[in-house]
N, C-alpha and C. Protein backbone atom coordinates (compact mmCIF):
# COMPACT_ATOMS: atom_id res chain seq x y z
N UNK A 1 5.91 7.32 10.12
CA UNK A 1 6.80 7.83 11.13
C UNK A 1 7.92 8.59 10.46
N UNK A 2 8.64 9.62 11.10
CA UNK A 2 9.22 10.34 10.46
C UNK A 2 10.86 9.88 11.28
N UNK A 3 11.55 9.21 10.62
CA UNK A 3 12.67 8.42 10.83
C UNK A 3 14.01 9.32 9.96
N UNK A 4 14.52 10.07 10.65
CA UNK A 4 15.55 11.10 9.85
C UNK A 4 16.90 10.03 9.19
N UNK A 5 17.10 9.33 10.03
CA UNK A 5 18.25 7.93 9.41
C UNK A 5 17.32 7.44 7.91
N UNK A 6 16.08 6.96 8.35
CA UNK A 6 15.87 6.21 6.96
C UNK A 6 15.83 7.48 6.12
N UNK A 7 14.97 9.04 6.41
CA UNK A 7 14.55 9.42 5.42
C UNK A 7 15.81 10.30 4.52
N UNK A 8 16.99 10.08 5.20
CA UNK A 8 18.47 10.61 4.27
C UNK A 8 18.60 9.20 3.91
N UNK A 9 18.34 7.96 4.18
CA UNK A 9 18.58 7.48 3.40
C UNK A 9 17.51 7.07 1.77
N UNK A 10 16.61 7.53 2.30
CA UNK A 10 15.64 7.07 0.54
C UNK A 10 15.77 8.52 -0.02
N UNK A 11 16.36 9.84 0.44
CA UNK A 11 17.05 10.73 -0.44
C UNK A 11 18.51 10.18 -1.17
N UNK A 12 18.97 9.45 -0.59
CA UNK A 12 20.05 9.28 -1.28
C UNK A 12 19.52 8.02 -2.04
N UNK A 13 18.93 7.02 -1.86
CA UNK A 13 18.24 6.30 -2.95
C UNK A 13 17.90 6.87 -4.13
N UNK A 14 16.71 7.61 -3.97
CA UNK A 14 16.05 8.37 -5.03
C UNK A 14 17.04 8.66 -6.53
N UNK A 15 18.53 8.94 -5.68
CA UNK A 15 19.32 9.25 -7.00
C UNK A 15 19.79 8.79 -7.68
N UNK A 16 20.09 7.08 -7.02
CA UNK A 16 20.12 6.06 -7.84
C UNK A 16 19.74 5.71 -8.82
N UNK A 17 20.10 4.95 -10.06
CA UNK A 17 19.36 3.88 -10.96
C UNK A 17 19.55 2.62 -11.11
N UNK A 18 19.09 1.88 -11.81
CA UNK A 18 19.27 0.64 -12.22
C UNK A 18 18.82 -0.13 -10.92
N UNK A 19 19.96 -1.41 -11.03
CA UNK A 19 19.91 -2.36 -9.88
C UNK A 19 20.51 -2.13 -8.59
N UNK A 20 21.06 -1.18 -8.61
CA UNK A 20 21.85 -0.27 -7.86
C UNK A 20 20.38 0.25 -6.44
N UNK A 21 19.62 1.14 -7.34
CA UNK A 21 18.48 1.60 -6.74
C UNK A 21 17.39 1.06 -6.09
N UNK A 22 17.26 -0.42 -6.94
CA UNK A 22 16.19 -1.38 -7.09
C UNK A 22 16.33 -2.34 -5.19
N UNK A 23 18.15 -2.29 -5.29
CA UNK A 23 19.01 -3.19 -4.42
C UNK A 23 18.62 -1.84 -3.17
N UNK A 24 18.85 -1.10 -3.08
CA UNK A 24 19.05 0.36 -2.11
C UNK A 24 17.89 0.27 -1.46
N UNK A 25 16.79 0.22 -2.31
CA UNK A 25 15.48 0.57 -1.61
C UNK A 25 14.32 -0.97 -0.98
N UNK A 26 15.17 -1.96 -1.39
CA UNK A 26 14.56 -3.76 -1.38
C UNK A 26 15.51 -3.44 0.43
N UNK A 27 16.78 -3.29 0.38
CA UNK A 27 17.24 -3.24 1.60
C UNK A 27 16.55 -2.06 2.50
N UNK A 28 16.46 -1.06 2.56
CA UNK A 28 15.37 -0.42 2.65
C UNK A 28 14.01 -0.59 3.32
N UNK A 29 12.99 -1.57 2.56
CA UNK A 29 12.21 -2.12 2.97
C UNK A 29 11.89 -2.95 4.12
N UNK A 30 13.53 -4.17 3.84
CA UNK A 30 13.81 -4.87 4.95
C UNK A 30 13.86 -3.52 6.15
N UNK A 31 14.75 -3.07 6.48
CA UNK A 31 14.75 -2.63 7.65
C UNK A 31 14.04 -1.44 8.45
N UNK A 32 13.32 -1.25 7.45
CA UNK A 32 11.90 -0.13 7.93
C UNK A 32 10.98 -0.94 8.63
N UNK A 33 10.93 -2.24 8.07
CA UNK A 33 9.50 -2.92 8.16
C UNK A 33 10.43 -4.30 9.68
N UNK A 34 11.39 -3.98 9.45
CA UNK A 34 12.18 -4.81 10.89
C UNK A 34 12.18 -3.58 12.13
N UNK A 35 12.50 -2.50 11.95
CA UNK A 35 12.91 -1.66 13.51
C UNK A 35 11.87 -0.81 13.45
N UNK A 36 11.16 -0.47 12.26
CA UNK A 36 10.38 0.80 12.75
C UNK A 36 8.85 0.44 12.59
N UNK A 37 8.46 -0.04 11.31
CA UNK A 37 6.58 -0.40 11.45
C UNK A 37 6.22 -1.73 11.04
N UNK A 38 6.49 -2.70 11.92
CA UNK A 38 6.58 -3.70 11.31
C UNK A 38 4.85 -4.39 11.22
N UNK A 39 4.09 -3.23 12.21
CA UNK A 39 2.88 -3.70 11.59
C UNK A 39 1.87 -3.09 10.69
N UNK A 40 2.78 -1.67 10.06
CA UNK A 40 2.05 -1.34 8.67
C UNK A 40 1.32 -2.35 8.04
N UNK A 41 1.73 -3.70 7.83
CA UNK A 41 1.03 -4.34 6.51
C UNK A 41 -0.15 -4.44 7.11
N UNK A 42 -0.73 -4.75 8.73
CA UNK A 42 -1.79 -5.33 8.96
C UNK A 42 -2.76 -4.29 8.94
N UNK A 43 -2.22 -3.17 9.30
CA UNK A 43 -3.37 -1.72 9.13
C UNK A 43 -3.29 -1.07 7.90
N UNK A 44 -2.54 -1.70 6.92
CA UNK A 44 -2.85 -1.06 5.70
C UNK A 44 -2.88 -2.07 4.48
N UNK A 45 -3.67 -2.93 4.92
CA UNK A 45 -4.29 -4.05 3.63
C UNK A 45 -4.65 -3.73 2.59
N UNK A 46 -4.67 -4.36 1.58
CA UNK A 46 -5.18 -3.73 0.02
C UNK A 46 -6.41 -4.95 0.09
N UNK A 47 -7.21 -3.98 -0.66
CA UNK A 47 -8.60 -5.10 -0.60
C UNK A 47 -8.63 -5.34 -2.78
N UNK A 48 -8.46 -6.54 -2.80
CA UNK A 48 -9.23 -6.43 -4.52
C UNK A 48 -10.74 -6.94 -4.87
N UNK A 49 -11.56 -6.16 -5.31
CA UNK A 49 -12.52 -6.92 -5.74
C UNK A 49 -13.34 -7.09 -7.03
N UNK A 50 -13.79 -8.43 -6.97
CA UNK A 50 -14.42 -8.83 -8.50
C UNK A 50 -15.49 -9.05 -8.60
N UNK A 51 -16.04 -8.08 -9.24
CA UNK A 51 -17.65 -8.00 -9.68
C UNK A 51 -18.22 -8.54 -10.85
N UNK A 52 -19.13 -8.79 -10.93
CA UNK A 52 -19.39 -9.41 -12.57
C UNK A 52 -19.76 -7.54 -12.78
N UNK A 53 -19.58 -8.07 -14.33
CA UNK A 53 -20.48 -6.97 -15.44
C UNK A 53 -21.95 -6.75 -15.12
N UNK A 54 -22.22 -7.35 -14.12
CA UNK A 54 -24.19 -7.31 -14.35
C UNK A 54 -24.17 -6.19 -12.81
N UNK A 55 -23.49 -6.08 -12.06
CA UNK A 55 -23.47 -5.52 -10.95
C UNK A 55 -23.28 -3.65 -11.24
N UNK A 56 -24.19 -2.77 -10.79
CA UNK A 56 -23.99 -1.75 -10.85
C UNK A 56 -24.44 -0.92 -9.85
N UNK A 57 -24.29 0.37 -9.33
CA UNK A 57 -24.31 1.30 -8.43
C UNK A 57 -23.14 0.86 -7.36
N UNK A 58 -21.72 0.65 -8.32
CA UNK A 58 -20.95 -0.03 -7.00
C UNK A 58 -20.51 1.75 -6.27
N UNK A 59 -20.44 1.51 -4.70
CA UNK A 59 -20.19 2.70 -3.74
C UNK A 59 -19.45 1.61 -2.82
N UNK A 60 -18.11 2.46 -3.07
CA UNK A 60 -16.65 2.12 -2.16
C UNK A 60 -17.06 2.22 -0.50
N UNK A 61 -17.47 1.56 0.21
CA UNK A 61 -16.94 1.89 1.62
C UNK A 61 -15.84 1.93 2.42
N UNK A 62 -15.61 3.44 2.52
CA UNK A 62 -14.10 3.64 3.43
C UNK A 62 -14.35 2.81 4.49
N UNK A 63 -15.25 3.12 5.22
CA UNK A 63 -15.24 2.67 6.82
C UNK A 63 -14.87 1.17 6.95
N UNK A 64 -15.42 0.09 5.75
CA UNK A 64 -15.24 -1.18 5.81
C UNK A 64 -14.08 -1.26 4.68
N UNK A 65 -13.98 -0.35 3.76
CA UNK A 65 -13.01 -0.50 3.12
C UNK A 65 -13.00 -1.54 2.20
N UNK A 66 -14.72 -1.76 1.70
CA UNK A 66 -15.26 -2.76 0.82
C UNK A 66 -16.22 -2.01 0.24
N UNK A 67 -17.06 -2.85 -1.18
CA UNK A 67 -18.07 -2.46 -1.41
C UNK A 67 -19.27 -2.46 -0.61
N UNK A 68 -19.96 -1.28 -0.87
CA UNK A 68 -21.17 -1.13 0.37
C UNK A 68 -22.26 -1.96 -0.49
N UNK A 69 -22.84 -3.16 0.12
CA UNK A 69 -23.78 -3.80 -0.23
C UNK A 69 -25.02 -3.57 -0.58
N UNK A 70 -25.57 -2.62 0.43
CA UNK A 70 -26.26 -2.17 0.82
C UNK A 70 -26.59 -1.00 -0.64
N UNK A 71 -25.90 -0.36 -1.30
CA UNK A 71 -26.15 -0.08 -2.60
C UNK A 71 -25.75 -0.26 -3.93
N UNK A 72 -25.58 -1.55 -3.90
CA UNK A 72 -25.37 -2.16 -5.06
C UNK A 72 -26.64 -2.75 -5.94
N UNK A 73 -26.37 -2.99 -7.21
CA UNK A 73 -27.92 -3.46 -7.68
C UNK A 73 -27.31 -3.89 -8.73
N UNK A 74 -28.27 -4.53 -9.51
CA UNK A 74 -28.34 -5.50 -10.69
C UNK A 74 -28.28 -4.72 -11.86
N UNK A 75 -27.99 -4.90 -13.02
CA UNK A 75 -28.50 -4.00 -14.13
C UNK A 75 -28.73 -5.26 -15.21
């Protein structure tokens, strides 16, 4: 979402350093994720996954946003 309050404010972050910056943009977070998308996290999950070494032809599926099973194989 295009939020002109937050986005002068992570320009004026940006110029920050240190703990100063670290503090700017942690507060930041809080209140993006309180008034404006507070359900980003659920539509934008991170998936990790662990394969052994013996597993090969791995193919990413966007749509499931997992490995596609369906062409994976042994080596």
């Amino acid at each position: 979402m295009d939020v002109p309050a937050f986005n002068d404010r992570m320009r004026k972050a940006a110029l920050l350093t240190g703990q100063k910056r670290y503090g700017t943009y942690g507060r930041l977070d809080v209140d993006i994720m309180r008034d404006v998308v507070p359900w980003a996290p659920m539509y934008n999950g991170t998936v990790r996954e662990f394969i052994s070494d013996r597993v090969g032809c791995y193919v990413y599926q966007p749509a499931q946003g997992v490995m596609d099973l369906a062409a994976a194989c042994l080596e």
